[in-house]
N, C-alpha and C. Protein backbone atom coordinates (compact mmCIF):
# COMPACT_ATOMS: atom_id res chain seq x y z
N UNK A 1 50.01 0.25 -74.77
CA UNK A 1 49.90 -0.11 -73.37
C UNK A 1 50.53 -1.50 -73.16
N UNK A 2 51.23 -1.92 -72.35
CA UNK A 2 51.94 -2.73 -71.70
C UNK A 2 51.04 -3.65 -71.30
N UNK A 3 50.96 -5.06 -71.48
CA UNK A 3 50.60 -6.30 -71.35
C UNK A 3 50.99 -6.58 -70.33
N UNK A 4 49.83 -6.54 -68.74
CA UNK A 4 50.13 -6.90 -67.23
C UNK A 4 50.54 -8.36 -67.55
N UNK A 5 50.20 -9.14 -68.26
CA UNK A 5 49.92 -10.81 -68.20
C UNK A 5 51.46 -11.32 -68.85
N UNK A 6 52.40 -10.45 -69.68
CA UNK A 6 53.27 -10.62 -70.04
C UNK A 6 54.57 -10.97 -69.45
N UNK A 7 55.28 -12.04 -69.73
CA UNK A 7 56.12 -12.28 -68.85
C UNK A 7 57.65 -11.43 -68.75
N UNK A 8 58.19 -10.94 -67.68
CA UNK A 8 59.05 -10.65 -67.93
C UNK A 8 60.53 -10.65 -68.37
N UNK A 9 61.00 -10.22 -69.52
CA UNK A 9 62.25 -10.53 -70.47
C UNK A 9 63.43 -10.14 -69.36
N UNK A 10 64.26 -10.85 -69.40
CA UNK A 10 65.64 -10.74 -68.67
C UNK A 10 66.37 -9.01 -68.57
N UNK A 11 65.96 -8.77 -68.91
CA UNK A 11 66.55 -6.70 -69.87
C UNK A 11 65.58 -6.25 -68.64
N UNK A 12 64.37 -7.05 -68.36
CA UNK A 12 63.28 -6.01 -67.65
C UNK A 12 63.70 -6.05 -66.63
N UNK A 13 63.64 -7.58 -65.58
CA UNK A 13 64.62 -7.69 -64.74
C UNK A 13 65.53 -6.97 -64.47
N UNK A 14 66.82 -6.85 -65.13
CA UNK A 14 67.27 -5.93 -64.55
C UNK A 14 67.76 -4.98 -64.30
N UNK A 15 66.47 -4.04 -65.29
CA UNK A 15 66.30 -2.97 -65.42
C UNK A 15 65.68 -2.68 -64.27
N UNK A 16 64.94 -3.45 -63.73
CA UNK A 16 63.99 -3.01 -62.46
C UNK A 16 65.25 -3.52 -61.36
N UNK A 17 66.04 -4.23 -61.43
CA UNK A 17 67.14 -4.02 -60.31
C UNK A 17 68.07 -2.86 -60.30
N UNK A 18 67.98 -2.29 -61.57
CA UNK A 18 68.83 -1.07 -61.65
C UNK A 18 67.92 0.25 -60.59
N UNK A 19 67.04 -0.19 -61.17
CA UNK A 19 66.24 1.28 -60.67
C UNK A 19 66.32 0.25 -58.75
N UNK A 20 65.57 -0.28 -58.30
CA UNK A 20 65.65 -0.47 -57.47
C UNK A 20 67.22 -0.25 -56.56
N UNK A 21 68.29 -0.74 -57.19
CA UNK A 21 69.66 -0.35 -56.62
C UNK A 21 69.74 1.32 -56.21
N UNK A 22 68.90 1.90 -57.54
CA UNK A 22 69.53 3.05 -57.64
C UNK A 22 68.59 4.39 -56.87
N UNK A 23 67.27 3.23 -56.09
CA UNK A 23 66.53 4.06 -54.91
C UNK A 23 67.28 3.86 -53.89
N UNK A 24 67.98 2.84 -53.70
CA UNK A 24 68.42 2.56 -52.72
C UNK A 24 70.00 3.43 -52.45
N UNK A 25 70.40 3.45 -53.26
CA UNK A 25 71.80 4.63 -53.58
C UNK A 25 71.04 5.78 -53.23
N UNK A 26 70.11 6.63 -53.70
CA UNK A 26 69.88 7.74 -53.48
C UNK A 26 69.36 7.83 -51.98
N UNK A 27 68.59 6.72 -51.68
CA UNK A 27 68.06 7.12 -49.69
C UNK A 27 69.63 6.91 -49.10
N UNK A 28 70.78 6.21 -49.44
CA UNK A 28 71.71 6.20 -48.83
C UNK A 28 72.31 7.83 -48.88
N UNK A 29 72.29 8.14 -50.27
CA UNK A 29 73.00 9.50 -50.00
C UNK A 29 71.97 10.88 -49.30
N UNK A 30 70.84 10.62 -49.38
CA UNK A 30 70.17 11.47 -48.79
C UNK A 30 70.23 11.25 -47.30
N UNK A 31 70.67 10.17 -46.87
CA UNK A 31 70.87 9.55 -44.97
C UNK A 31 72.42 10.66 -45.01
N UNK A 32 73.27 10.50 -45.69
CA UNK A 32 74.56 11.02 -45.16
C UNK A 32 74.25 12.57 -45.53
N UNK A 33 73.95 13.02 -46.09
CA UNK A 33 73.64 14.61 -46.38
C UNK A 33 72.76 15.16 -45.11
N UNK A 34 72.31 14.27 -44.62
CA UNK A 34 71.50 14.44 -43.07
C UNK A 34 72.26 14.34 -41.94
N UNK A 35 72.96 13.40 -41.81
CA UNK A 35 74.22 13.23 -41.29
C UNK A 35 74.86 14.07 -41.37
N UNK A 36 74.99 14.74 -42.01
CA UNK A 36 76.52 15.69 -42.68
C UNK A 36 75.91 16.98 -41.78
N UNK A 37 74.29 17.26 -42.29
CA UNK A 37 74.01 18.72 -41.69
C UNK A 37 73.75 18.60 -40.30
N UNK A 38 73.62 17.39 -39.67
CA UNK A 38 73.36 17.63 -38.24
C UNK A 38 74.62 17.39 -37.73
N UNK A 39 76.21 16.96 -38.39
CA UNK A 39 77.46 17.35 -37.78
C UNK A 39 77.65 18.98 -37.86
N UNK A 40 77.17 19.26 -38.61
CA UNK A 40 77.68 21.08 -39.21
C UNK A 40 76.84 21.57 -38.34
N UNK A 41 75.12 21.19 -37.82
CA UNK A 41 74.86 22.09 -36.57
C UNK A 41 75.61 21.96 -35.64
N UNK A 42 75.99 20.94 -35.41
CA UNK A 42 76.37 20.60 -34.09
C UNK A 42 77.81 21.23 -33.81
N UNK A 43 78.77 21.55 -34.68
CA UNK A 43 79.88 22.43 -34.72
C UNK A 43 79.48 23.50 -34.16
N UNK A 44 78.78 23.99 -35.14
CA UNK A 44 78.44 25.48 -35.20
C UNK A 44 78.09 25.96 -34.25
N UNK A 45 76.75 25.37 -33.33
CA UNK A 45 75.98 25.18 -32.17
C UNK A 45 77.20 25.43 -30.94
N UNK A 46 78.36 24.34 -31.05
CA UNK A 46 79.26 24.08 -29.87
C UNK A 46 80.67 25.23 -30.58
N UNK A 47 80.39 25.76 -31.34
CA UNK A 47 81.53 27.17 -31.15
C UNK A 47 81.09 28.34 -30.68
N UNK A 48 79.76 28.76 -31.11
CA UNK A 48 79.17 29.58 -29.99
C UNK A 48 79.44 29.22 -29.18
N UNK A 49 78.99 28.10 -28.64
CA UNK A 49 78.56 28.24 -26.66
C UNK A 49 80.19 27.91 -26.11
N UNK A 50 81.37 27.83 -27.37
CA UNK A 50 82.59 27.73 -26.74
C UNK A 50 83.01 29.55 -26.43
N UNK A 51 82.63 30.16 -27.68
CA UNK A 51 83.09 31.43 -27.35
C UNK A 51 81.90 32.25 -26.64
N UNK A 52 80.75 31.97 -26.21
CA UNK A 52 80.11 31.95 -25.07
C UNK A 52 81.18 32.08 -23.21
N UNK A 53 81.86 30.57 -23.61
CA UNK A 53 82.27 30.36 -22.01
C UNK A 53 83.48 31.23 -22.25
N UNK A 54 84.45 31.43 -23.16
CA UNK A 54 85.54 32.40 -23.25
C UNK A 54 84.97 33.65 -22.80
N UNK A 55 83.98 34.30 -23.32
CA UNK A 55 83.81 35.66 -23.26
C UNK A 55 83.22 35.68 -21.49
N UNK A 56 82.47 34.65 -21.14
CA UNK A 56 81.87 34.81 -19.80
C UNK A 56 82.72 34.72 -18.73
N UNK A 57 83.80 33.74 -19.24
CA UNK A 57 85.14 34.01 -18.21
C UNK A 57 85.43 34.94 -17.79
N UNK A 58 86.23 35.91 -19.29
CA UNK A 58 86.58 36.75 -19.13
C UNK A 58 86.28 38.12 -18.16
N UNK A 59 84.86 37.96 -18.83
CA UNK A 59 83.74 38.96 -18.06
C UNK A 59 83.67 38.26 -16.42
N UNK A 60 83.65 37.25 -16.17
CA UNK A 60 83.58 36.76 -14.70
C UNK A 60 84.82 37.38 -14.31
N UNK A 61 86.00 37.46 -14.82
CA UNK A 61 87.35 37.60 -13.70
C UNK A 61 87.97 38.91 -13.85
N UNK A 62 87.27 39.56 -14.81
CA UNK A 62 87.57 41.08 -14.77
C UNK A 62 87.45 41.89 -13.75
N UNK A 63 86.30 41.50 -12.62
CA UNK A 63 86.26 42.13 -11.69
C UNK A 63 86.88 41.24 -10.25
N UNK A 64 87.58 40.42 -10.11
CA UNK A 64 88.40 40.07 -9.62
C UNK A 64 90.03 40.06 -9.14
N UNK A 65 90.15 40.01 -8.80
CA UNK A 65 91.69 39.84 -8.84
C UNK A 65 92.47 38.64 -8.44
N UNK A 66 94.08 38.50 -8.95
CA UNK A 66 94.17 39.31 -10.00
C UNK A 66 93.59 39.14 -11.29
N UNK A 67 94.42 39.88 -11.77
CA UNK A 67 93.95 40.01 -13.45
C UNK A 67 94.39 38.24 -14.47
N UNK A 68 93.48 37.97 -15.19
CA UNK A 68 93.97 36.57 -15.87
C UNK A 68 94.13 37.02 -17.29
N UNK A 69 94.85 36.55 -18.18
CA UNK A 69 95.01 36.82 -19.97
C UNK A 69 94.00 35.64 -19.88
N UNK A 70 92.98 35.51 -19.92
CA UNK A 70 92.10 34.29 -20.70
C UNK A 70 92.26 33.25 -21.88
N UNK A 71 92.10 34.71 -22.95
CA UNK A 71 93.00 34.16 -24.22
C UNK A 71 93.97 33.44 -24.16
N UNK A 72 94.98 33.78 -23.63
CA UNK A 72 96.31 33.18 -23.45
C UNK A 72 96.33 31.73 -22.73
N UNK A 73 95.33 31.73 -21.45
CA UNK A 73 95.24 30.50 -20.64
C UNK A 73 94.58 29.78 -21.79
N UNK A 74 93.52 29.89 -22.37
CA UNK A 74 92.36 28.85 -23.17
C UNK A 74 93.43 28.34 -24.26
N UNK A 75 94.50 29.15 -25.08
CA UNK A 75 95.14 29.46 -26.25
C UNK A 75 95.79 27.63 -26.09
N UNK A 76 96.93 28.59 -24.55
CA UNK A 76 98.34 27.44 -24.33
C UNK A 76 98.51 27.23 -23.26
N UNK A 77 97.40 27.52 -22.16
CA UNK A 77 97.40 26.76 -20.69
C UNK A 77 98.42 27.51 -19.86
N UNK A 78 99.04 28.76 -20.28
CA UNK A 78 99.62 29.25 -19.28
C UNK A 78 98.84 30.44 -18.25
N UNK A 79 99.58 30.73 -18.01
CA UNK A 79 98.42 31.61 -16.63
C UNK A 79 98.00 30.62 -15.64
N UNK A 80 98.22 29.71 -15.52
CA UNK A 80 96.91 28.71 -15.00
C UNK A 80 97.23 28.62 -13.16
N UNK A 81 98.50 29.49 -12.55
CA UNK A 81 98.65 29.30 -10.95
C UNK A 81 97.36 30.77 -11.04
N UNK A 82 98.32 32.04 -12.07
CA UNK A 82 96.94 33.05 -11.79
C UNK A 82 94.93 32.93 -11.76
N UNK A 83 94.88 31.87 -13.06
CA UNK A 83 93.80 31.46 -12.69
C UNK A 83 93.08 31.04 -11.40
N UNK A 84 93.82 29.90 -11.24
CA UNK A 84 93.49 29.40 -10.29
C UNK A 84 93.45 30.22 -9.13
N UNK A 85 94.22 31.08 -8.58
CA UNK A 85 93.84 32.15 -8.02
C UNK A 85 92.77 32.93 -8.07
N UNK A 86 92.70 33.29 -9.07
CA UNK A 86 91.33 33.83 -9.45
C UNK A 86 89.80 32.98 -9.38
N UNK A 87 90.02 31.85 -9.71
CA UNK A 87 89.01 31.15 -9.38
C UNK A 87 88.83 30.82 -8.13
N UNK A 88 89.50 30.86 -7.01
CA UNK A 88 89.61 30.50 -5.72
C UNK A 88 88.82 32.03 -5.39
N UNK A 89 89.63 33.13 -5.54
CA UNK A 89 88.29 34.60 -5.34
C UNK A 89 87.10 34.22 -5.94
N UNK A 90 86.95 33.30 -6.75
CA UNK A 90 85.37 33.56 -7.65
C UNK A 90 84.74 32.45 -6.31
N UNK A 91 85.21 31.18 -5.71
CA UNK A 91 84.11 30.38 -5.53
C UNK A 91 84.50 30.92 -4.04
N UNK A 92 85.27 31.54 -3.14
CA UNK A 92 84.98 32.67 -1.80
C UNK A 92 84.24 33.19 -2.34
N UNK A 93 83.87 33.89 -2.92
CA UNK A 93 82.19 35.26 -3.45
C UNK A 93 81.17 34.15 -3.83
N UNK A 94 81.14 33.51 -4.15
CA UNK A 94 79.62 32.22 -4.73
C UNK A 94 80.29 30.91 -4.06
N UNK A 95 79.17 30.20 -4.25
CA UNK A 95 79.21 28.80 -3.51
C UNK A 95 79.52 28.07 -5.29
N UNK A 96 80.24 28.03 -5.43
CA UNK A 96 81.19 26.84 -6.99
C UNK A 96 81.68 25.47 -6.32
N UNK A 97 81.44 24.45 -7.01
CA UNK A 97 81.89 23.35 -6.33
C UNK A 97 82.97 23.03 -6.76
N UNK A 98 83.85 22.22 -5.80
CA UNK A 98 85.37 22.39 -5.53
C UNK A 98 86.19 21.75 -6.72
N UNK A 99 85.10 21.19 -7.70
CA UNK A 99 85.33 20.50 -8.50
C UNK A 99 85.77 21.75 -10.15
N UNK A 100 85.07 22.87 -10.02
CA UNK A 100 85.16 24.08 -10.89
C UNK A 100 86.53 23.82 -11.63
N UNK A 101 87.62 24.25 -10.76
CA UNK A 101 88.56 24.62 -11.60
C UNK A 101 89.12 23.17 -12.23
N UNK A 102 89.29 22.31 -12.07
CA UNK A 102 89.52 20.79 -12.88
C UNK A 102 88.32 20.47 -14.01
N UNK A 103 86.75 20.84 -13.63
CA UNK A 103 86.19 21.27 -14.67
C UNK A 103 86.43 22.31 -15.95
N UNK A 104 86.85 23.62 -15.74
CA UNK A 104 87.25 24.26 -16.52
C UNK A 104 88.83 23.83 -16.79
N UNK A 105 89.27 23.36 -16.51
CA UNK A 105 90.78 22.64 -17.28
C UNK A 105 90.18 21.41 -18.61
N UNK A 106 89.54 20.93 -18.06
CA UNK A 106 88.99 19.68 -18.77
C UNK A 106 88.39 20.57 -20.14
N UNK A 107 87.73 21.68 -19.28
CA UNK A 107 86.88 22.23 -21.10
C UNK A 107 88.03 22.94 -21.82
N UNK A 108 88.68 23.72 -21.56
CA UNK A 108 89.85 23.92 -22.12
C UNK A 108 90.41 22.81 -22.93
N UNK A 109 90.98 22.16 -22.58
CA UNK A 109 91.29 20.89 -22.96
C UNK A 109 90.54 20.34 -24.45
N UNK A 110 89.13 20.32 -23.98
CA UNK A 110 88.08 19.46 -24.96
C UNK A 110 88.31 20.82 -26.15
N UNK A 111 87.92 21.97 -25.72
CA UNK A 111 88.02 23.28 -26.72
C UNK A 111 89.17 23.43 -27.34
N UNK A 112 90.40 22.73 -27.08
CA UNK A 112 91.19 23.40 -27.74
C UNK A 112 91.35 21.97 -28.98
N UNK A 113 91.19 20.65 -28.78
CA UNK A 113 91.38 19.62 -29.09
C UNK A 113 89.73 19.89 -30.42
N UNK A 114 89.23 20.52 -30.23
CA UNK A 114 87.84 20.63 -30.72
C UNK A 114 87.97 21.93 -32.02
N UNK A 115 88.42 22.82 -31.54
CA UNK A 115 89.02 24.30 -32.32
C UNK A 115 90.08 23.71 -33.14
N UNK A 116 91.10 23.30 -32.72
CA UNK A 116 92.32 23.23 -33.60
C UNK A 116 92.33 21.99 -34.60
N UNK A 117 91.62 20.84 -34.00
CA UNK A 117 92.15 19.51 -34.50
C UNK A 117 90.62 19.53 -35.50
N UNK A 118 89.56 19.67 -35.54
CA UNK A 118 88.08 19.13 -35.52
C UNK A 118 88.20 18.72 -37.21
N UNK A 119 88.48 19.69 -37.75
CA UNK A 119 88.22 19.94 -39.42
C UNK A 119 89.83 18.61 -39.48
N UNK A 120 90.74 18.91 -39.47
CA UNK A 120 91.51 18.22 -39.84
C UNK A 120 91.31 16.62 -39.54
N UNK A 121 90.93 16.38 -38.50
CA UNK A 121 90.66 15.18 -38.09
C UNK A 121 89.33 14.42 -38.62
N UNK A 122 88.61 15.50 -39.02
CA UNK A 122 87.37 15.00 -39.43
C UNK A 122 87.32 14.79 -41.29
N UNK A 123 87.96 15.00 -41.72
CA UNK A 123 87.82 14.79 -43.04
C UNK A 123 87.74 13.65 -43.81
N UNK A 124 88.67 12.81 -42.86
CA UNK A 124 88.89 11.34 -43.28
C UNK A 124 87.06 10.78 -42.58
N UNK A 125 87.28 10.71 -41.28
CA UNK A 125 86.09 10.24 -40.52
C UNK A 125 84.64 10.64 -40.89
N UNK A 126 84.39 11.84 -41.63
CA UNK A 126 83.19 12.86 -41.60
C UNK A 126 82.73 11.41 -43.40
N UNK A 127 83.52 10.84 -43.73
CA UNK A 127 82.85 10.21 -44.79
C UNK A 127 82.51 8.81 -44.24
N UNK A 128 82.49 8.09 -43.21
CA UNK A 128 81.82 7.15 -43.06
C UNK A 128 80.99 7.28 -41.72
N UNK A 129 79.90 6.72 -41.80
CA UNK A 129 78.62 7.09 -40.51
C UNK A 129 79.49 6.46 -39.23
N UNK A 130 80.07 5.96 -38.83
CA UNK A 130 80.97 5.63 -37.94
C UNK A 130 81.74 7.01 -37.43
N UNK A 131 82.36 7.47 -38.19
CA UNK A 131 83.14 8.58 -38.24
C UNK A 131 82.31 9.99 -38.15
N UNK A 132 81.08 9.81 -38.45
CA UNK A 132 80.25 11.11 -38.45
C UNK A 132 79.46 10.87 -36.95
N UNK A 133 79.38 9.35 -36.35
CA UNK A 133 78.64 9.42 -35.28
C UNK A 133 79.58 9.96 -34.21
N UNK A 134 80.94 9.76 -34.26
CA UNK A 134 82.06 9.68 -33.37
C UNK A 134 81.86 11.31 -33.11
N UNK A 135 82.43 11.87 -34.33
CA UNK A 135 82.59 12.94 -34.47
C UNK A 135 81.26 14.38 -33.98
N UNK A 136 80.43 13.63 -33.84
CA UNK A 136 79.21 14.39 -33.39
C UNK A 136 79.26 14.41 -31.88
N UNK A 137 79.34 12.85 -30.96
CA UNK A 137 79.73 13.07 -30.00
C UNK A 137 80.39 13.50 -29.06
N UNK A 138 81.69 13.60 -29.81
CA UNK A 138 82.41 14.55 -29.43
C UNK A 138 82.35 15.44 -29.12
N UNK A 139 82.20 16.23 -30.64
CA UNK A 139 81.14 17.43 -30.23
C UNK A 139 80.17 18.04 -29.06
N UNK A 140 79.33 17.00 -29.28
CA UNK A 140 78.09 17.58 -28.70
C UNK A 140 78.89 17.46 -26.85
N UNK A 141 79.41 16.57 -26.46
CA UNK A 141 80.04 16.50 -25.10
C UNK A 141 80.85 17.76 -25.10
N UNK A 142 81.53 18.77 -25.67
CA UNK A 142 82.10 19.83 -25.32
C UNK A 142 81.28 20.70 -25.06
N UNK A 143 80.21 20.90 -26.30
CA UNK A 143 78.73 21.31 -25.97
C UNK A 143 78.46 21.28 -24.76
N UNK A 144 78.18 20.23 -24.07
CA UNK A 144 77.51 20.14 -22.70
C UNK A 144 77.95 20.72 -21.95
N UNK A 145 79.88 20.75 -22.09
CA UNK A 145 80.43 21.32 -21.07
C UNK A 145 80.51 22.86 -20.95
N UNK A 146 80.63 23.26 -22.14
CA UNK A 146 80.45 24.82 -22.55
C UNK A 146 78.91 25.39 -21.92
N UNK A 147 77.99 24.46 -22.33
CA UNK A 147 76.60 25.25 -21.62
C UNK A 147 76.43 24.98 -19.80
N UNK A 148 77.36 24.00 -19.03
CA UNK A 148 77.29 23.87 -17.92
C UNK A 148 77.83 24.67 -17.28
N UNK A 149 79.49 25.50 -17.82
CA UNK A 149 80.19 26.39 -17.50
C UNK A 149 79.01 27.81 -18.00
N UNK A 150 78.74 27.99 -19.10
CA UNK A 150 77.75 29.15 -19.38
C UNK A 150 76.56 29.46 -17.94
N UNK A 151 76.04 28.23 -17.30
CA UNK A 151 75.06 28.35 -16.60
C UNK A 151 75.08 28.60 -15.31
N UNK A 152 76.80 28.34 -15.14
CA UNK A 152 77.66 29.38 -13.70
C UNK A 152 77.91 30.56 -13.87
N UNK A 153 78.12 31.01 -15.03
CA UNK A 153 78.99 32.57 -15.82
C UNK A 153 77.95 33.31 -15.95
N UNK A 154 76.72 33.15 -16.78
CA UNK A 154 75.84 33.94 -17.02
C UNK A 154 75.22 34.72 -15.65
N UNK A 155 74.52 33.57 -14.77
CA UNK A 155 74.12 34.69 -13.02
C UNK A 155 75.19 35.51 -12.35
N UNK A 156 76.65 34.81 -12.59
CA UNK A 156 77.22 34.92 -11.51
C UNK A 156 77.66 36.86 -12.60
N UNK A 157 77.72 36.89 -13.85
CA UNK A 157 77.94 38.01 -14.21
C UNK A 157 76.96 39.34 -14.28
N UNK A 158 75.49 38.74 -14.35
CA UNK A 158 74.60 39.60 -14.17
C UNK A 158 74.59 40.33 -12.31
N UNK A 159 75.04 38.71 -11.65
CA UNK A 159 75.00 39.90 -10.23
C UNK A 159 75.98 40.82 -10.39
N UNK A 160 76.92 40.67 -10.78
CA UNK A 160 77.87 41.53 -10.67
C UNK A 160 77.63 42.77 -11.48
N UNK A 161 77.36 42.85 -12.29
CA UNK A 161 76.55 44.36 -13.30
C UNK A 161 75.31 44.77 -12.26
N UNK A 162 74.46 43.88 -11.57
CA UNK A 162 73.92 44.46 -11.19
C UNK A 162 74.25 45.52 -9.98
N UNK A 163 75.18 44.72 -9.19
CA UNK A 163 75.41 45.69 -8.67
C UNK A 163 76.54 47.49 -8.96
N UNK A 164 76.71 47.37 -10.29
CA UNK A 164 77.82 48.28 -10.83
C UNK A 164 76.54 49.24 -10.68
N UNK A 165 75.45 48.52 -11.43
CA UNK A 165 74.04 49.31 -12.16
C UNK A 165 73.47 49.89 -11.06
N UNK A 166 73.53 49.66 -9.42
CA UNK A 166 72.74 50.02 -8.55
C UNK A 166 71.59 49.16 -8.23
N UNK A 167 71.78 47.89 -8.59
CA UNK A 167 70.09 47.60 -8.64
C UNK A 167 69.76 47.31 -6.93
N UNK A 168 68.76 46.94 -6.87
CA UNK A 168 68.02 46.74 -5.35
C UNK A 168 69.01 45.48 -4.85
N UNK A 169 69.20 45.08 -3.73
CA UNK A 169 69.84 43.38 -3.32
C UNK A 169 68.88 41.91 -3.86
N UNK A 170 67.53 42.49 -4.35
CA UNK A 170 66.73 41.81 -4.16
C UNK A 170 66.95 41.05 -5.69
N UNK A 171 66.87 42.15 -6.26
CA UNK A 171 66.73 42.17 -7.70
C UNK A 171 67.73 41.19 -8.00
N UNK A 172 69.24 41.48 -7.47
CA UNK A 172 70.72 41.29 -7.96
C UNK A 172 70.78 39.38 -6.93
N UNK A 173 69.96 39.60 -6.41
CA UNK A 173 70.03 37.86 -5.76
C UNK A 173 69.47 36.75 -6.51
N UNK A 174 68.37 37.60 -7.22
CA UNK A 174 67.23 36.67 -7.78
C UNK A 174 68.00 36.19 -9.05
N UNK A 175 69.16 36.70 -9.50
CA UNK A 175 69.91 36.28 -10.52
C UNK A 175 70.98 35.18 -10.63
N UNK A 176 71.19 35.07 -9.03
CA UNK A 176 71.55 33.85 -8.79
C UNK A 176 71.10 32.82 -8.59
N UNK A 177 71.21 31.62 -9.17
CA UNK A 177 70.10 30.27 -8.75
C UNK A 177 70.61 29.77 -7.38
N UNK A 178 69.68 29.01 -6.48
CA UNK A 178 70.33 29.05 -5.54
C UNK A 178 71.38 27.89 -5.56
N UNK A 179 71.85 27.67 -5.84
CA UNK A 179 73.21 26.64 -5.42
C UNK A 179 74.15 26.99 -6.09
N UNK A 180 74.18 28.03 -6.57
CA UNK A 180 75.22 29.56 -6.30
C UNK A 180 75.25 30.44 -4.94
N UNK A 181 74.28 30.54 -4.72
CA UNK A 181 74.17 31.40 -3.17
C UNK A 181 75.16 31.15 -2.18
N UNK A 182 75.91 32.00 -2.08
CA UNK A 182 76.95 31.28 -0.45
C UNK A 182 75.41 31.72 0.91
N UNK A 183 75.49 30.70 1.81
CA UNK A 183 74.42 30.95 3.12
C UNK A 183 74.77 32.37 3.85
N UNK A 184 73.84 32.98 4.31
CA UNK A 184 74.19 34.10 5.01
C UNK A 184 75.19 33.63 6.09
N UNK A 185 75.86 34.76 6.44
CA UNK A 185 76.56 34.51 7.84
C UNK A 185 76.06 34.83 9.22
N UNK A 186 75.78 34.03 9.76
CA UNK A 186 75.17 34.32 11.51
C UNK A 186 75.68 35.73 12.37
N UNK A 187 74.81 36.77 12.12
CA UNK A 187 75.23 37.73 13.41
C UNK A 187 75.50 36.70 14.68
N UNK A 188 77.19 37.41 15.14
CA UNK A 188 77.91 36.33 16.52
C UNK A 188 76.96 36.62 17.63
């Protein structure tokens, strides 16, 4: 048994700085391995809800006219007078604020800069917490925009099934929140 009263030899020292360095190395690498998995949700999280707003587009302007290549607009930005056309029929049928289609340019934009560039750009950055905070934000801001566009797409597509489906007016309204609703029009 080890002598509490004993003084400590220079070897012990810093032996006990070794170990102490080397708690301190391990909570560092256990901070970035935390880091690391809450960038990888946060990808993962914001490619769903990107191919979320792709597919809800799509499904939004199918029953419109005219017809848009989606793919093609999200891909390389062409289509985009037809879009816009099309989005001009979408916010005549719902109340969309005028701001929509410069919104969905912008997510385009963030999605494609997010899809193509993310991994490449992040490899260098994803190793220092600077670079992993950047890189999350990023993220997570396309995120936002993907679930803000999702939260126009999702009602505005259920009314529209609903009415393919037959449902009641009642039913097929309640699926719109109201600041989607265009106001009734006044019998003249």
């Amino acid at each position: 048994m080890r002598n509490p009263f004993r003084r400590k030899s220079e070897s012990d020292k810093r032996f006990d700085d070794l170990k102490a360095q080397l708690r301190e190395f391990e909570a560092k690498k256990q901070n970035e391995r935390e880091s690391m998995k809450e960038v990888c949700f946060e990808i993962g999280r914001t490619l769903l809800a990107c191919a979320m707003v792709e597919q809800q587009l799509n499904d939004a302007l199918k029953f419109l006219k005219p017809r848009v290549n989606v793919a093609n607009w999200i891909d390389t930005g062409e289509d985009r007078k037809m879009l816009a056309q099309a989005i001009k029929e979408f916010r005549r049928r719902f109340a969309i604020a005028e701001t929509f289609f410069s919104d969905l340019e912008h997510f385009r934009v963030c999605r494609n800069k997010f899809i193509h560039h993310i991994w490449e750009a992040s490899r260098i950055r994803l190793n220092s917490a600077e670079g992993r905070s950047e890189t999350t934000a990023f993220v997570r801001d396309v995120y936002k925009q993907a679930r803000q566009l999702n939260a126009i797409f999702a009602p505005v597509i259920m009314h529209h099934h609903g009415r393919v489906l037959g449902w009641s007016e009642e039913t097929i309204e309640s699926f719109l929140p109201p600041e989607l609703r265009k106001p009734p029009i006044p019998p003249p």
